[in-house]
C-alpha atoms as a PDB file:
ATOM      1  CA  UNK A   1      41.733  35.027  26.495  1.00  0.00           C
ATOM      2  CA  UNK A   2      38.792  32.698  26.484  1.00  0.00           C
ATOM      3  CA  UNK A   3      38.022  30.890  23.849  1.00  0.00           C
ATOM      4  CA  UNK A   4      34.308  29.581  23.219  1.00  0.00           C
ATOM      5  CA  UNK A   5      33.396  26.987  21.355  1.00  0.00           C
ATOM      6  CA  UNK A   6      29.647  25.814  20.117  1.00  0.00           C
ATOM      7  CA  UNK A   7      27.594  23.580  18.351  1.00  0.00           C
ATOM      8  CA  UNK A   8      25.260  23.373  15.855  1.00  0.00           C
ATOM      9  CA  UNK A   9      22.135  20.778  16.291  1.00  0.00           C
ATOM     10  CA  UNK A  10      19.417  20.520  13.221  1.00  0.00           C
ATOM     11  CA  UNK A  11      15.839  19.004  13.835  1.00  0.00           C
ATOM     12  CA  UNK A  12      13.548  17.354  10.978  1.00  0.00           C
ATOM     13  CA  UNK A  13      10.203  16.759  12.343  1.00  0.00           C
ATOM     14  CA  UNK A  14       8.734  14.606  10.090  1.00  0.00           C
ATOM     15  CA  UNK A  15       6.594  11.480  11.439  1.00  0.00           C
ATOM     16  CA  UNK A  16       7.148   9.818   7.686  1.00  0.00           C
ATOM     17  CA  UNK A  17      10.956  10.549   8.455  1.00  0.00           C
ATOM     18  CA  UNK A  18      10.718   8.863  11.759  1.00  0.00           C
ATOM     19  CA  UNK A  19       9.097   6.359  10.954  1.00  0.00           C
ATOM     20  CA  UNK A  20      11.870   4.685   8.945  1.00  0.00           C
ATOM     21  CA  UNK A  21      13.168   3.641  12.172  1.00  0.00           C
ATOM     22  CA  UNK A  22      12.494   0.852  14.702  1.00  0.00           C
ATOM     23  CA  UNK A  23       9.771   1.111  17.275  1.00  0.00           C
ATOM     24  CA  UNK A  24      12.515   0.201  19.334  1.00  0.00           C
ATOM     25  CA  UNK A  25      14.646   3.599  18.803  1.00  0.00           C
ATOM     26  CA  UNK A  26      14.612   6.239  21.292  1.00  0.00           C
ATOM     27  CA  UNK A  27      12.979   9.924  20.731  1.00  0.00           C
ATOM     28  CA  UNK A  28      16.552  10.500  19.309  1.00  0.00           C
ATOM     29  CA  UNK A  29      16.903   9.108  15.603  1.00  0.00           C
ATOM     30  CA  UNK A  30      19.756  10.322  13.462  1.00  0.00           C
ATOM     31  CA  UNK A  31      20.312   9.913   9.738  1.00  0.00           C
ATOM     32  CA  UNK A  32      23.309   8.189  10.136  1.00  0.00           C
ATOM     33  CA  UNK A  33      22.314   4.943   9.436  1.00  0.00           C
ATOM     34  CA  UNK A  34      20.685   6.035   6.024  1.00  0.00           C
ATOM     35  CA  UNK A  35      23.676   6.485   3.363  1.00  0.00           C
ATOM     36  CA  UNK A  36      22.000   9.707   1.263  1.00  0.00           C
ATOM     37  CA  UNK A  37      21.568  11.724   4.585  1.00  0.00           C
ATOM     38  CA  UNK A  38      25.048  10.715   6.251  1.00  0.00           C
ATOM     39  CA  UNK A  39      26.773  11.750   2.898  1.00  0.00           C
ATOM     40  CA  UNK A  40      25.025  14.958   3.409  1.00  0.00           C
ATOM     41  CA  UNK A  41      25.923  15.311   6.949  1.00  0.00           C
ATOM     42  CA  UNK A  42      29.023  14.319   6.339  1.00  0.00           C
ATOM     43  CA  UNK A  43      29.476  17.345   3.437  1.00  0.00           C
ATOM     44  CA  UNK A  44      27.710  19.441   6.241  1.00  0.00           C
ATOM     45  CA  UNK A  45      30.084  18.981   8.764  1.00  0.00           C
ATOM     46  CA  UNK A  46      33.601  19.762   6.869  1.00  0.00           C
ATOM     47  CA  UNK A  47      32.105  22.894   5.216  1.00  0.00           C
ATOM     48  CA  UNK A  48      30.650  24.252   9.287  1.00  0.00           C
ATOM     49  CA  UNK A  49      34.206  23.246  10.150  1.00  0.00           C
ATOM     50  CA  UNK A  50      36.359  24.827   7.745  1.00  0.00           C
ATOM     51  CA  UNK A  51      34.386  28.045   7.527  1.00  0.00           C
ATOM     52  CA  UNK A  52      33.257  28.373  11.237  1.00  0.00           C
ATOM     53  CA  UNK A  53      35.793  29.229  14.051  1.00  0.00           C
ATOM     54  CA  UNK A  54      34.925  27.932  17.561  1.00  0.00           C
ATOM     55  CA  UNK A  55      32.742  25.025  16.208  1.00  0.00           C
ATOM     56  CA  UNK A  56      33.517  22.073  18.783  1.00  0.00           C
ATOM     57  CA  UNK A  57      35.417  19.572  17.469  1.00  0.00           C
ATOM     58  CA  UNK A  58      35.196  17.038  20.018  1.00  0.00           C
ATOM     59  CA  UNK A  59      32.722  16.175  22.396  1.00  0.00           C
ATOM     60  CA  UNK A  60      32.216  16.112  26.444  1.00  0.00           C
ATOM     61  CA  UNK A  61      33.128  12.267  26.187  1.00  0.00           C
ATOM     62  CA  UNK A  62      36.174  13.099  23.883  1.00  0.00           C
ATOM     63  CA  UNK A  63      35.112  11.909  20.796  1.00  0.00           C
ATOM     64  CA  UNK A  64      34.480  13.328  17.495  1.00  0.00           C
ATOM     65  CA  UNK A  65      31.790  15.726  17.393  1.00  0.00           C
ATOM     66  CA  UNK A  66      30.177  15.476  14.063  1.00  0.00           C
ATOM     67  CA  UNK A  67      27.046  17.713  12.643  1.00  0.00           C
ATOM     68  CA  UNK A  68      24.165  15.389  12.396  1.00  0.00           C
ATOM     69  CA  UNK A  69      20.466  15.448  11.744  1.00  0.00           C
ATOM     70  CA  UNK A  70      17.879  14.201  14.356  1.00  0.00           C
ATOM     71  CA  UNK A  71      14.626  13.309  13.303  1.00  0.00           C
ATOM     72  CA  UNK A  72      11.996  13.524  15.839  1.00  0.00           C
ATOM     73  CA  UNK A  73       8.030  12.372  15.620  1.00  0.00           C
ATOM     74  CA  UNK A  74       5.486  15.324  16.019  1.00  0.00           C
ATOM     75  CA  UNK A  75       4.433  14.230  19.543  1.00  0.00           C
ATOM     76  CA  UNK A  76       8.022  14.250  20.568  1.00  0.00           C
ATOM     77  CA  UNK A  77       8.454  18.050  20.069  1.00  0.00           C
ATOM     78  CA  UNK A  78       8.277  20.473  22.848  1.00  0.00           C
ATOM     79  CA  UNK A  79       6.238  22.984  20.464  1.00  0.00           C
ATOM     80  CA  UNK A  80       3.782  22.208  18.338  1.00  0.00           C
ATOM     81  CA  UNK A  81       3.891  24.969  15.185  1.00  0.00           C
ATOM     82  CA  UNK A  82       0.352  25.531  14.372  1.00  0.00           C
ATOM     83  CA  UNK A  83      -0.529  26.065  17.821  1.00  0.00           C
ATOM     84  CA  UNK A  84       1.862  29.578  18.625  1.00  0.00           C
ATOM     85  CA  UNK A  85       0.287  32.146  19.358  1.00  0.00           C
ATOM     86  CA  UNK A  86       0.563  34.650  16.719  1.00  0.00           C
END
């Protein structure tokens, strides 16, 4: 039997949001380093876990994989909203 396994990745784009971190920071920013968002991701995390079979529990470098947000600038999305076609 083969058993797949997933995960879940959220995206805030928010430029304000961003912003709260160094120019120095990648494209990738997560709210881990702000205590009110990691206690959310944090609360996140164990309920996807305990309520979501398959959900990977470790990542490709063996360590813990843990539901996080990542909070990217406007220019740094692949899609810009407004612009879709409708």
């Amino acid at each position: 039997m083969i058993q797949l396994t997933f995960d879940i990745d959220a995206f805030i784009v928010s430029d304000r949001l961003a912003s709260k971190f160094s120019s120095s920071s990648t494209s990738w920013r997560t709210g881990a380093n702000q205590r009110e968002v990691r206690q959310l991701q944090k609360e996140i995390d164990k309920a996807l876990k305990e309520s979501l079979d398959g959900l990977r529990r470790v990542d490709k470098k063996g360590r813990a994989d843990k539901f996080l947000f990542a909070y990217l600038r406007r220019k740094n999305t692949v899609v810009n909203i407004k612009k879709m076609p409708k």
